[in-house]
N, C-alpha and C. Protein backbone atom coordinates (compact mmCIF):
# COMPACT_ATOMS: atom_id res chain seq x y z
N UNK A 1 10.27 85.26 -81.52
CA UNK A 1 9.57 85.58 -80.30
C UNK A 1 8.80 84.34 -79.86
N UNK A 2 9.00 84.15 -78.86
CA UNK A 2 7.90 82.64 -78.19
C UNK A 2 7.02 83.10 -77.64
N UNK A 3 5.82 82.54 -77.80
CA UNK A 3 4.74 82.79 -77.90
C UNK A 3 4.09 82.39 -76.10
N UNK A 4 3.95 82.71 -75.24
CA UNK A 4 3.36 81.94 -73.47
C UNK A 4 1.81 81.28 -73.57
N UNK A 5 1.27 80.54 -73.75
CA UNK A 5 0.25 79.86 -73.70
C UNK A 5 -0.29 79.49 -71.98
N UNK A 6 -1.37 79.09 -71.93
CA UNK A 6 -2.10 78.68 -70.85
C UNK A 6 -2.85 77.30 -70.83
N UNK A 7 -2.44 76.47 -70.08
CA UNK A 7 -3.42 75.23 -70.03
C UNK A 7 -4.14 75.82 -68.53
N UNK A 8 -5.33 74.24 -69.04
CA UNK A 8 -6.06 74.09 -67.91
C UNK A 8 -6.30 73.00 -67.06
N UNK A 9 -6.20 73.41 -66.12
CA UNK A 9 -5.98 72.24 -65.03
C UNK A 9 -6.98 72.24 -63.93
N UNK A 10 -7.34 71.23 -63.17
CA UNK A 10 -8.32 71.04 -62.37
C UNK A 10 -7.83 71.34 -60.95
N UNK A 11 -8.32 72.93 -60.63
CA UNK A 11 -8.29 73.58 -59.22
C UNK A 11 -8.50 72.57 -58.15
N UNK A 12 -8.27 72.80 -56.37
CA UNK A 12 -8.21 72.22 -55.41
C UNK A 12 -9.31 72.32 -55.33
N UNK A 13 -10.03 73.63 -55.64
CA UNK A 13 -11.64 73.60 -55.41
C UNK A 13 -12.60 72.55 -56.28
N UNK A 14 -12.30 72.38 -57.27
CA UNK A 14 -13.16 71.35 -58.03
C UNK A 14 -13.11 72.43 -59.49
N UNK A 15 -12.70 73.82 -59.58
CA UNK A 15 -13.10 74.44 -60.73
C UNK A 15 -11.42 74.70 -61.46
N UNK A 16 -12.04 74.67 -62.81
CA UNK A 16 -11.12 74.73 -63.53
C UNK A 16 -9.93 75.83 -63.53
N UNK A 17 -8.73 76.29 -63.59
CA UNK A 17 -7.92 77.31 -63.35
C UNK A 17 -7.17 78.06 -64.54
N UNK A 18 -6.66 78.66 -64.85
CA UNK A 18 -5.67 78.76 -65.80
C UNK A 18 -4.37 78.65 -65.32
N UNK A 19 -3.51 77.88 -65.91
CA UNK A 19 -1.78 77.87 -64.88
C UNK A 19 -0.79 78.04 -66.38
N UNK A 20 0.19 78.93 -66.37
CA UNK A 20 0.79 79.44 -66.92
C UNK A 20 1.54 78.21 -67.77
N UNK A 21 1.99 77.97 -68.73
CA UNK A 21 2.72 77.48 -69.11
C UNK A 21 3.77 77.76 -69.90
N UNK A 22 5.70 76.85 -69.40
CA UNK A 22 6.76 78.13 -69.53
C UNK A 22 6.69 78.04 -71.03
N UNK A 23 7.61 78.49 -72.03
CA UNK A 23 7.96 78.66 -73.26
C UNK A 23 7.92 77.52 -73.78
N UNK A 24 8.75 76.07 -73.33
CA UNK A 24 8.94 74.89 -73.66
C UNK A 24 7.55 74.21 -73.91
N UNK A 25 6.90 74.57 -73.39
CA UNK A 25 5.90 74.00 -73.32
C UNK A 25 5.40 73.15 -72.03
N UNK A 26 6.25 73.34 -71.15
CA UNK A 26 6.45 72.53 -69.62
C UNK A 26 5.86 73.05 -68.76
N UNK A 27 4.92 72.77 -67.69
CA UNK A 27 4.07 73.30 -66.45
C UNK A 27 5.50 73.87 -65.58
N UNK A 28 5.90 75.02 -65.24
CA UNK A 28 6.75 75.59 -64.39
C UNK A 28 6.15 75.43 -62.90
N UNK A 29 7.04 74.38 -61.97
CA UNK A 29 6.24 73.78 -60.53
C UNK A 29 6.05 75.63 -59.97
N UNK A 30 7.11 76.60 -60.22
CA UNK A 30 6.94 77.36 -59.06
C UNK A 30 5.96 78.39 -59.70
N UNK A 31 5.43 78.47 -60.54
CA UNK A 31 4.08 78.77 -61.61
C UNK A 31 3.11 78.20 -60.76
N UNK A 32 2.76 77.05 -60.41
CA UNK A 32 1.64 75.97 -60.12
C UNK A 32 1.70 76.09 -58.78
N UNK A 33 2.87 76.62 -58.02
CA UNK A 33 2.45 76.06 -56.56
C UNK A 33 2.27 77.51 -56.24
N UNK A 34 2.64 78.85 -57.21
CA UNK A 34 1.91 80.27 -56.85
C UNK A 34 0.19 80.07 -56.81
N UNK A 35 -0.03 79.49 -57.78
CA UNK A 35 -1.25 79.48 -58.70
C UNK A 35 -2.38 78.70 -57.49
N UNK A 36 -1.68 77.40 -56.68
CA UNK A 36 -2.42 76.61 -56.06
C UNK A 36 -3.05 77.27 -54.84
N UNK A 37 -4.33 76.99 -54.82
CA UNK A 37 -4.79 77.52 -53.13
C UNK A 37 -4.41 77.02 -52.26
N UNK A 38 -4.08 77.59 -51.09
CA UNK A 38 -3.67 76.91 -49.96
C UNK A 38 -4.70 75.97 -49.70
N UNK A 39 -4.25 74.85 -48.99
CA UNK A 39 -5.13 74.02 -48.55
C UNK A 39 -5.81 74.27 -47.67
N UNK A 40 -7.48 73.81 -46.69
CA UNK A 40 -7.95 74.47 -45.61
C UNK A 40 -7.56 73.67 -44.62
N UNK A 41 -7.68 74.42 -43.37
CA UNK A 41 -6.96 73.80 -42.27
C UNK A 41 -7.99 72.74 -41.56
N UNK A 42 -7.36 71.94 -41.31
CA UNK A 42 -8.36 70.57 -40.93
C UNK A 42 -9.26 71.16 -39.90
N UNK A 43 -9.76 70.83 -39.37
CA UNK A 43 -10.97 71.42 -38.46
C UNK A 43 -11.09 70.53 -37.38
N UNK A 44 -10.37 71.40 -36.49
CA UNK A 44 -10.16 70.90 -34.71
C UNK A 44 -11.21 70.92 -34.00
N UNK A 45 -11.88 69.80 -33.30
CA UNK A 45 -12.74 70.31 -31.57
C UNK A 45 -12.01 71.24 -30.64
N UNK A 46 -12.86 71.46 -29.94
CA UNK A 46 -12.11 72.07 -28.91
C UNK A 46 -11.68 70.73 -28.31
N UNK A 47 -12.32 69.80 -28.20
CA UNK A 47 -11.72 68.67 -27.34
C UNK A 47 -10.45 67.93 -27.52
N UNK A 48 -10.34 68.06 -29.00
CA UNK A 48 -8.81 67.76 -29.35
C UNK A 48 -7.86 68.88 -29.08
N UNK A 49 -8.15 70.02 -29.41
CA UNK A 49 -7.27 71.36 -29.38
C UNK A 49 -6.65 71.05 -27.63
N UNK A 50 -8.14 70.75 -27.20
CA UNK A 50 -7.87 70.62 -25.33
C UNK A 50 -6.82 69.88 -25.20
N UNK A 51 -6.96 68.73 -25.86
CA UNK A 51 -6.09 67.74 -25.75
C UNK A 51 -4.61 68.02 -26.15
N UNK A 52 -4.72 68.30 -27.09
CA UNK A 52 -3.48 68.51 -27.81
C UNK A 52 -2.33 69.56 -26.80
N UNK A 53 -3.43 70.83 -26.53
CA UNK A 53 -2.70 71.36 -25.64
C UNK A 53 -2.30 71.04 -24.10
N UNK A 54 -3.11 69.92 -23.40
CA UNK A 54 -2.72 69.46 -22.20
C UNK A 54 -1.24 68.43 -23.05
N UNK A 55 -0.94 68.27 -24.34
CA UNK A 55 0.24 66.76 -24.36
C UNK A 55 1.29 67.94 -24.48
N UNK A 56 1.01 69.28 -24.86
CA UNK A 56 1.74 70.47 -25.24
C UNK A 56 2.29 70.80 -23.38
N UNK A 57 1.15 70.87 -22.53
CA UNK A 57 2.06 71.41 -21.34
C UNK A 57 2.39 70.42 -20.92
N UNK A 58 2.00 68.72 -20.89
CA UNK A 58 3.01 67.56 -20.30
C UNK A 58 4.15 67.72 -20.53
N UNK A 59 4.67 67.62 -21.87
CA UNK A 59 5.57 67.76 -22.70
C UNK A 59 6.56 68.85 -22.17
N UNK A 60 6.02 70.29 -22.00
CA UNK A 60 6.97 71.51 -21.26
C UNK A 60 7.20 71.42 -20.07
N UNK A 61 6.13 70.79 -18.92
CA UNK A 61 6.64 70.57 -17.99
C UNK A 61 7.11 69.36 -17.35
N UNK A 62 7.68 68.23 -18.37
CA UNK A 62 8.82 67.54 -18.38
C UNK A 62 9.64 67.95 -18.77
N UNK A 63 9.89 68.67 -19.74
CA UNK A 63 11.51 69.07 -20.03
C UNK A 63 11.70 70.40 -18.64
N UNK A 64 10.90 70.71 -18.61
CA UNK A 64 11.08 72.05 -16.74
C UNK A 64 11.38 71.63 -16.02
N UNK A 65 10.99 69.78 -15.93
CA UNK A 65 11.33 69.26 -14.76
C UNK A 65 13.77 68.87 -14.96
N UNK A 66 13.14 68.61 -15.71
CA UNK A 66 14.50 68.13 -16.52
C UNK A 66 15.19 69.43 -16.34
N UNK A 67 15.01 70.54 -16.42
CA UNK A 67 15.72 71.50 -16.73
C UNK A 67 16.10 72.15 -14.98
N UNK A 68 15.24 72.01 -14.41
CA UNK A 68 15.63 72.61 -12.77
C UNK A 68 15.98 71.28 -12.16
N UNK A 69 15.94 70.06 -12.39
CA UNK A 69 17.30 69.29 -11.82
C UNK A 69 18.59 69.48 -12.26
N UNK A 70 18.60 69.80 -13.46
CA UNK A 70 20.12 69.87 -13.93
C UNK A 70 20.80 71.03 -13.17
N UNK A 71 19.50 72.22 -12.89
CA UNK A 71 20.01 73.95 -12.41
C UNK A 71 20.38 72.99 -10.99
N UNK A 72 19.45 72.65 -10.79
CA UNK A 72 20.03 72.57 -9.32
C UNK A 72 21.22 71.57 -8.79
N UNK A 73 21.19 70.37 -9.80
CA UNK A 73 22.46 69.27 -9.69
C UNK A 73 23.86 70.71 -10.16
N UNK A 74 23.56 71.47 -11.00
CA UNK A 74 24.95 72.18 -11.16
C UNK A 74 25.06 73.64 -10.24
N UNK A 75 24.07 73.76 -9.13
CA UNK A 75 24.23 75.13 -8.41
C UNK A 75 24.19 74.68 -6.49
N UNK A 76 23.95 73.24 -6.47
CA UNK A 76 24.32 72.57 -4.97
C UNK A 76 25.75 73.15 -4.67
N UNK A 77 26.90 72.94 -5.36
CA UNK A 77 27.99 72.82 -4.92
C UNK A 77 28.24 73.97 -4.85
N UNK A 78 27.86 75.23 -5.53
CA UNK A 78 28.27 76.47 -5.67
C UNK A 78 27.34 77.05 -4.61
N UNK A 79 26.06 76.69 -3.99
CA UNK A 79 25.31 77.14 -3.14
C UNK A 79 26.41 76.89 -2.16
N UNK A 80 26.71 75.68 -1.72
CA UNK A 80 27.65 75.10 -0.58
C UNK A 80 28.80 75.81 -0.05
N UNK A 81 29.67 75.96 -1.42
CA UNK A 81 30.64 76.91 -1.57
C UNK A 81 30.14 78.03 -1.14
N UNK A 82 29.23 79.30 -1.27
CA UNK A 82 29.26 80.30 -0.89
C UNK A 82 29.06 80.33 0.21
N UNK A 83 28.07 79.56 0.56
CA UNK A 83 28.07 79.50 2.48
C UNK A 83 29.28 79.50 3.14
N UNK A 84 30.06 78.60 2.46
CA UNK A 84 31.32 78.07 3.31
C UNK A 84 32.06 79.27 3.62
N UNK A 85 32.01 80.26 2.41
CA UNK A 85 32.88 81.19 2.22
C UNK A 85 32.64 82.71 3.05
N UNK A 86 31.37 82.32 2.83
CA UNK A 86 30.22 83.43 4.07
C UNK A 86 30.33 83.34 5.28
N UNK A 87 30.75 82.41 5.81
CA UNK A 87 30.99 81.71 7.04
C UNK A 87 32.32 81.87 7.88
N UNK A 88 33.42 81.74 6.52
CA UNK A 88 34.83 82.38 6.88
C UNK A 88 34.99 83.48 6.81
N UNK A 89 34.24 84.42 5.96
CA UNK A 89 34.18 85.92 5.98
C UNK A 89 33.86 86.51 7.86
N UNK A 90 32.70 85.77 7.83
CA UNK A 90 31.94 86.28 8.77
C UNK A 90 32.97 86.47 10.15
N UNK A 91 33.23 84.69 10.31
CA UNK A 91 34.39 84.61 11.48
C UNK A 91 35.70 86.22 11.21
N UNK A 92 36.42 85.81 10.24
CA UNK A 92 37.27 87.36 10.21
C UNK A 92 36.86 88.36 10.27
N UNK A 93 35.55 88.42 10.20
CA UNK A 93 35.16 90.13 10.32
C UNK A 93 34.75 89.96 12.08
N UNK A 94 34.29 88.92 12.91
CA UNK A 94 34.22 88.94 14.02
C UNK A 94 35.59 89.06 14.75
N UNK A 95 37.05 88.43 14.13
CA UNK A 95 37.65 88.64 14.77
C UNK A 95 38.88 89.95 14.70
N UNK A 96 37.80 90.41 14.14
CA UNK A 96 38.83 91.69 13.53
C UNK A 96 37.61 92.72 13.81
N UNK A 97 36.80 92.93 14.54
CA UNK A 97 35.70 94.12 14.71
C UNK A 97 36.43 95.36 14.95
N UNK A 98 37.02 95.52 15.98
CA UNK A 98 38.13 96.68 16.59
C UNK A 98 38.40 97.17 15.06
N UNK A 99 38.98 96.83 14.46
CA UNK A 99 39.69 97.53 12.85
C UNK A 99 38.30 98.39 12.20
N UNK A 100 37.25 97.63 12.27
CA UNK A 100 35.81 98.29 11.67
C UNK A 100 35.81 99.86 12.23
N UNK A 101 35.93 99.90 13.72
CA UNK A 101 36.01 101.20 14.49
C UNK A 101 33.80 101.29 13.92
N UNK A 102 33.97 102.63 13.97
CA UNK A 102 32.57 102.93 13.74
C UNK A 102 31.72 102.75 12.53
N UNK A 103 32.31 102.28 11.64
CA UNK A 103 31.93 101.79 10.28
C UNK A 103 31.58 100.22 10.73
N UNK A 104 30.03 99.91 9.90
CA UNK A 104 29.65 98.41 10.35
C UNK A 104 30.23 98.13 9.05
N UNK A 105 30.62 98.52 7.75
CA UNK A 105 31.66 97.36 6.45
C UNK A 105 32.81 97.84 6.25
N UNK A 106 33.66 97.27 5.38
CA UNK A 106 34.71 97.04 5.41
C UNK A 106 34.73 96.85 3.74
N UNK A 107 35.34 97.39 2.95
CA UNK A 107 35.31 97.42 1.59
C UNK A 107 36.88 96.36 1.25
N UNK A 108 36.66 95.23 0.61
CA UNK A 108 37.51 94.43 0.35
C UNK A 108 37.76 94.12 -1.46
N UNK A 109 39.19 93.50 -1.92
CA UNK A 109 38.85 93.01 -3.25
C UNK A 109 37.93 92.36 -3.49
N UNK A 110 36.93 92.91 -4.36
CA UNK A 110 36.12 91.51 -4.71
C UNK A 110 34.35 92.38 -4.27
N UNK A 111 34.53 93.40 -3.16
CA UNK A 111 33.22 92.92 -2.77
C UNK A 111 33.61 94.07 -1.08
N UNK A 112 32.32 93.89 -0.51
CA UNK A 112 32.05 94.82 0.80
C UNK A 112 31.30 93.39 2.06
N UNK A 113 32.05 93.61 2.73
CA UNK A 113 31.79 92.95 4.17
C UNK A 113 30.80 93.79 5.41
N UNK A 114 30.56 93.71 6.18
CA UNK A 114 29.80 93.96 7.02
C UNK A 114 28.83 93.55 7.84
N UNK A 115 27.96 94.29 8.52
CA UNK A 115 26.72 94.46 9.50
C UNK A 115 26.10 95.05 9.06
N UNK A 116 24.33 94.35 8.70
CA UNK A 116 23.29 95.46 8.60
C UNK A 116 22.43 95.03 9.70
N UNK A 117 21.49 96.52 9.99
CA UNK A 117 20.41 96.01 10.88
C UNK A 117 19.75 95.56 10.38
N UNK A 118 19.00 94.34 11.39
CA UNK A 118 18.46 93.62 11.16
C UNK A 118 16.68 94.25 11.66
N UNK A 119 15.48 93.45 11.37
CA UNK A 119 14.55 93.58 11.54
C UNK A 119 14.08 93.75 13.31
N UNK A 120 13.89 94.81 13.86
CA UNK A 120 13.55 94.78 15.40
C UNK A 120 12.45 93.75 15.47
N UNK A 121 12.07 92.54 16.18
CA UNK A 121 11.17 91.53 16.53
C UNK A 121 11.31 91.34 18.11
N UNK A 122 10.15 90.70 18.12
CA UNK A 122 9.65 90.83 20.09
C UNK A 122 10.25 89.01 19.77
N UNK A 123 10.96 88.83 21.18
CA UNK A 123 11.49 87.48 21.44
C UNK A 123 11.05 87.10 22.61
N UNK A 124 9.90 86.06 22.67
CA UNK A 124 9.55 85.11 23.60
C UNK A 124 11.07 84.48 24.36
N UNK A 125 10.80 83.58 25.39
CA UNK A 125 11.88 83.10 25.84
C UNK A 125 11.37 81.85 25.41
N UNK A 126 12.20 80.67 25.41
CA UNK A 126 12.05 79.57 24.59
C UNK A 126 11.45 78.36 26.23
N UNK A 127 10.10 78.01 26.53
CA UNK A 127 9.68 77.02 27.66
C UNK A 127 9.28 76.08 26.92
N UNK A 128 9.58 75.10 27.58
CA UNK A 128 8.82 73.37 27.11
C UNK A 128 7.78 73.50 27.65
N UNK A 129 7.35 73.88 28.83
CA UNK A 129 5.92 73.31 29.19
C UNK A 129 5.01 73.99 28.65
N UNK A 130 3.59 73.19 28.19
CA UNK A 130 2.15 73.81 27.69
C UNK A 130 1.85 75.09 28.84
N UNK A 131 1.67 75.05 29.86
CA UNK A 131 1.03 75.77 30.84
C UNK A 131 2.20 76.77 30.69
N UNK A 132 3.25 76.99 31.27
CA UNK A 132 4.41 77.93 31.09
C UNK A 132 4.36 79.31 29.99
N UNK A 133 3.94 77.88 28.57
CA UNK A 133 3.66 79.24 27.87
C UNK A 133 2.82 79.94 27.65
N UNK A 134 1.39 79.04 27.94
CA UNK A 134 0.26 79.69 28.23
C UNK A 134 0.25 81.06 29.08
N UNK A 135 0.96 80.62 30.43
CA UNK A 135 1.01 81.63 31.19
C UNK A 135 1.78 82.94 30.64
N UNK A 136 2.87 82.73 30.21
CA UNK A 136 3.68 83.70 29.74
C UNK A 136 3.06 84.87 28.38
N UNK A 137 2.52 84.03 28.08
CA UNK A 137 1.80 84.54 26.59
C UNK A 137 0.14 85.34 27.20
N UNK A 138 -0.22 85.00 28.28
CA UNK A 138 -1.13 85.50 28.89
C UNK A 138 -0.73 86.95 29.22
N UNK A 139 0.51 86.54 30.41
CA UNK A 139 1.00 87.61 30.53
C UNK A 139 1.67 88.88 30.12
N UNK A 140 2.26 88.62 28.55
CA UNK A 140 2.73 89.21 27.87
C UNK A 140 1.49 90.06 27.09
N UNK A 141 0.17 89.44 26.88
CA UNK A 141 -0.84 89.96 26.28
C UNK A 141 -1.52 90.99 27.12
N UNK A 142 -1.87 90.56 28.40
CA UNK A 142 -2.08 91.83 29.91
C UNK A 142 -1.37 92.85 29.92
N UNK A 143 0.10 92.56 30.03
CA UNK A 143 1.64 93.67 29.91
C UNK A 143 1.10 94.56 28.98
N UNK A 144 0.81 94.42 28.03
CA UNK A 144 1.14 95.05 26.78
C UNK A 144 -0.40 96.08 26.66
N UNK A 145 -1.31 95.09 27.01
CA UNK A 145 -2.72 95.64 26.80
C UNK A 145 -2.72 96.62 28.03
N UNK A 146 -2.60 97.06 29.01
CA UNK A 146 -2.36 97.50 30.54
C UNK A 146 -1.97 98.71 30.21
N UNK A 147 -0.45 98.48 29.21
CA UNK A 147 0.39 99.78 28.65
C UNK A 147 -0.17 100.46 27.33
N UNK A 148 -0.34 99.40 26.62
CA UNK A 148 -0.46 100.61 25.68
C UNK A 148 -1.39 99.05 24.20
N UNK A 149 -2.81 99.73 25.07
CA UNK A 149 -3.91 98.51 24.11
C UNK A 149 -3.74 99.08 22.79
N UNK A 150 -3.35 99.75 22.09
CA UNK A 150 -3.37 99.91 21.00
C UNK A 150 -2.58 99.07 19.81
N UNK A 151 -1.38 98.28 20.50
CA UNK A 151 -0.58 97.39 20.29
C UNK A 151 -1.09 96.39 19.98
N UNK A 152 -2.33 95.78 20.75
CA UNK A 152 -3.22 94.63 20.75
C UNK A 152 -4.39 94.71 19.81
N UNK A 153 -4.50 93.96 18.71
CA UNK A 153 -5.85 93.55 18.06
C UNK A 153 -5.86 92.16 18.28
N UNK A 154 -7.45 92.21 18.11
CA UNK A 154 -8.18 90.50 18.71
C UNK A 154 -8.00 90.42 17.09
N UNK A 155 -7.79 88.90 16.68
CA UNK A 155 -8.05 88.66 15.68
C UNK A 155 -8.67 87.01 15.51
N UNK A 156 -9.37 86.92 14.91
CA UNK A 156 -10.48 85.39 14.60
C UNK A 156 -9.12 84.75 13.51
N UNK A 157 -8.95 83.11 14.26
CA UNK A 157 -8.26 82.63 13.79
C UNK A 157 -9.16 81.93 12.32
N UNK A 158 -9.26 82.17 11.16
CA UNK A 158 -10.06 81.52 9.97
C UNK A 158 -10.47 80.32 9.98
N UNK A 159 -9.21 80.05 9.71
CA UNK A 159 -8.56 78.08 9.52
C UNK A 159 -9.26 77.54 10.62
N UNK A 160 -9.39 77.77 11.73
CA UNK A 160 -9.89 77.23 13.44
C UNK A 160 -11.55 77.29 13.21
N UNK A 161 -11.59 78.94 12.81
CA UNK A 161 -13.38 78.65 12.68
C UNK A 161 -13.90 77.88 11.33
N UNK A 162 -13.12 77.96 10.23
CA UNK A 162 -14.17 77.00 9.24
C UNK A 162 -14.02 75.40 9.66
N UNK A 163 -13.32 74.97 10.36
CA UNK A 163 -13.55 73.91 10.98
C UNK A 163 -14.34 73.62 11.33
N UNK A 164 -15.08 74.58 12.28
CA UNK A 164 -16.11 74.13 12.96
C UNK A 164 -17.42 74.51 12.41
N UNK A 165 -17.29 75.39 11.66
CA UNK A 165 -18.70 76.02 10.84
C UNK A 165 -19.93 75.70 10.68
N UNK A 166 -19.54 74.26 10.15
CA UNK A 166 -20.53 73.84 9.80
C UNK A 166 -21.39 72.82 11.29
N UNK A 167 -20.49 72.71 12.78
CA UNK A 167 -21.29 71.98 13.78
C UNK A 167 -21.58 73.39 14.35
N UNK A 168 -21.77 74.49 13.74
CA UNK A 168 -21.90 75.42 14.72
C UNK A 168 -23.19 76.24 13.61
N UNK A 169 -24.32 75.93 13.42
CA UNK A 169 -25.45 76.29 12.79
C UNK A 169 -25.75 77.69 13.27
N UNK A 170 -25.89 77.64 14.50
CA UNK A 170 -26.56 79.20 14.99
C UNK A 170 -25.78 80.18 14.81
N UNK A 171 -24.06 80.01 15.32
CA UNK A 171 -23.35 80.79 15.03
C UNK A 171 -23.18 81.31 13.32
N UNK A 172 -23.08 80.38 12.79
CA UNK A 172 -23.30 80.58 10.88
C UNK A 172 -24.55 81.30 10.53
N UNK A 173 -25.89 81.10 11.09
CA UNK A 173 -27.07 81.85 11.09
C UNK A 173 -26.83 83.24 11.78
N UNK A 174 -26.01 83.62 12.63
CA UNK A 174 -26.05 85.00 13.28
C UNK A 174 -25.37 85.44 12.12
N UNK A 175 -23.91 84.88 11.91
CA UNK A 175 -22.72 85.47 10.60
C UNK A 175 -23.96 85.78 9.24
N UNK A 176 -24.45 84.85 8.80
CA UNK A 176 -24.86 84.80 7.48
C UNK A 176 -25.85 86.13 7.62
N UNK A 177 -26.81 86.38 8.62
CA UNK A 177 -27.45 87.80 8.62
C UNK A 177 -26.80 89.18 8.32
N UNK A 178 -25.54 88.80 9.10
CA UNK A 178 -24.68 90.42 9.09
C UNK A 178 -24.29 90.35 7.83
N UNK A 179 -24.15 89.45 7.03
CA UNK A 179 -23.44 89.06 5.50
C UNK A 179 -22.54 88.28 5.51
N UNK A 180 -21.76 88.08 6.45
CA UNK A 180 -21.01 86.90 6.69
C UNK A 180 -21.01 85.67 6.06
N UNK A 181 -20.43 85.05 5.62
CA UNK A 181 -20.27 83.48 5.15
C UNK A 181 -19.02 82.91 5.12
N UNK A 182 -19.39 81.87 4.68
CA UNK A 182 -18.41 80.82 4.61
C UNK A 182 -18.37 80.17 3.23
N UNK A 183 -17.10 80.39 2.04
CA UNK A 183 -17.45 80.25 0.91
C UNK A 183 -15.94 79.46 0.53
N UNK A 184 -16.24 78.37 -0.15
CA UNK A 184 -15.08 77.91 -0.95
C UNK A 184 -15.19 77.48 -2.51
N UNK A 185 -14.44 78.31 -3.07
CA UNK A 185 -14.94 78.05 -4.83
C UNK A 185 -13.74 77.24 -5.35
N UNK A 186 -14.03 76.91 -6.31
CA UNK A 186 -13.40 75.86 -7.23
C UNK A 186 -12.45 76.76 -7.85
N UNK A 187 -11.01 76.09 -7.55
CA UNK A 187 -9.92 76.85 -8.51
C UNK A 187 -9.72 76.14 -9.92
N UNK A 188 -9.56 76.85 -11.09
CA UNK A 188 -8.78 76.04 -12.31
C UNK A 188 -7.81 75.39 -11.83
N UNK A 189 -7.03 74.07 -12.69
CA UNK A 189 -5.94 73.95 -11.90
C UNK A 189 -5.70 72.84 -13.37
N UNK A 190 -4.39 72.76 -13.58
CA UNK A 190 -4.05 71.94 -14.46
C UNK A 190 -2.91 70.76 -14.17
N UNK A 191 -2.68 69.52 -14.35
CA UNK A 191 -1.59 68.74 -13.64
C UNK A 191 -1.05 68.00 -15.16
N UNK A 192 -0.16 68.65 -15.80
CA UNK A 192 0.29 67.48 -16.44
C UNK A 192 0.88 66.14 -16.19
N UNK A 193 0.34 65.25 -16.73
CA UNK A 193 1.17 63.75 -17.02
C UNK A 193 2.39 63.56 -17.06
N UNK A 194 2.79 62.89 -16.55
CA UNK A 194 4.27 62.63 -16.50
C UNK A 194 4.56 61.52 -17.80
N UNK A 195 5.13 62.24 -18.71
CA UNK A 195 5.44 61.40 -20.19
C UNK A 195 6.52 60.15 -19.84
């Protein structure tokens, strides 16, 4: 019968351990590296962690960049292609409408052709001159308000008034009473480096 003995060896901590020793008399490594404490983990700032993780998103969003040129160097030609093909569809289904009869598609190999409605939108007529459209847009706003004002809301253009906000004191003093203001806060925002 062989007898298992124990030496002693000097722990990671500084204190002494007991570590198994095999029959031969030999330290068994996978004995010793059960036995060993893990080591402690080095101890990060946040300022390095910061760091580390801004070289972490440089790093991802260079290879992103890398990765949506390639999508897009290999989906140009196939974008191109489908247009082209959308385009010849389209023409044959224009010159073949009569066959549609009262059906706006047409069920083909591959796939369904057709007409959908589209979104109802109000269409200006297209004038070069400033005054022209002034006028027209005047008039279209009277038309409409005349018939049926409910169609019409006034609305404060934003972008136009914080422009002026700040040369316009009294007006900002009337706003700021009712509760009104004018506020712009600081967004987070991160820009990686280009590696």
């Amino acid at each position: 019968m062989t007898k298992l003995t124990t030496a002693t060896t000097v722990a990671f901590d500084g204190g002494p351990t007991p570590v198994p020793i095999s029959p031969k008399g030999k330290l068994s490594t996978a004995r010793v590296r059960a036995a060993a404490p893990e080591a402690p983990a080095p101890t990060i700032t946040p300022l390095q962690q910061a760091t580390a993780d801004m070289l972490a998103i440089s790093a991802a969003a260079k290879k992103l960049a890398a990765a949506d040129k390639q999508w897009e160097d290999a989906t140009k030609p196939l974008v191109k292609e489908i247009k082209a093909l959308k385009d010849s569809l389209n023409r044959y289904a224009d010159s073949i409408k009569a066959e549609f009869g009262t059906a706006k598609t047409m069920k083909l190999a591959g796939g369904i052709i057709g007409w959908k409605l589209g979104t109802r939108a109000v269409v200006m007529p297209k004038l070069e001159d400033d005054k022209a459209i002034e006028k027209r847009a005047k008039f279209f706003l009277e038309t409409v308000r005349k018939h049926h004002p409910d169609a019409v809301e006034e609305v404060v253009n934003q972008k136009t008034l914080l422009t002026v906000w700040d040369s316009l004191p009294k007006m900002a003093k009337a706003l700021l009473k009712s509760g009104i203001s004018a506020e712009q806060k600081d967004g987070f925002f991160v820009t990686p480096a280009k590696l």
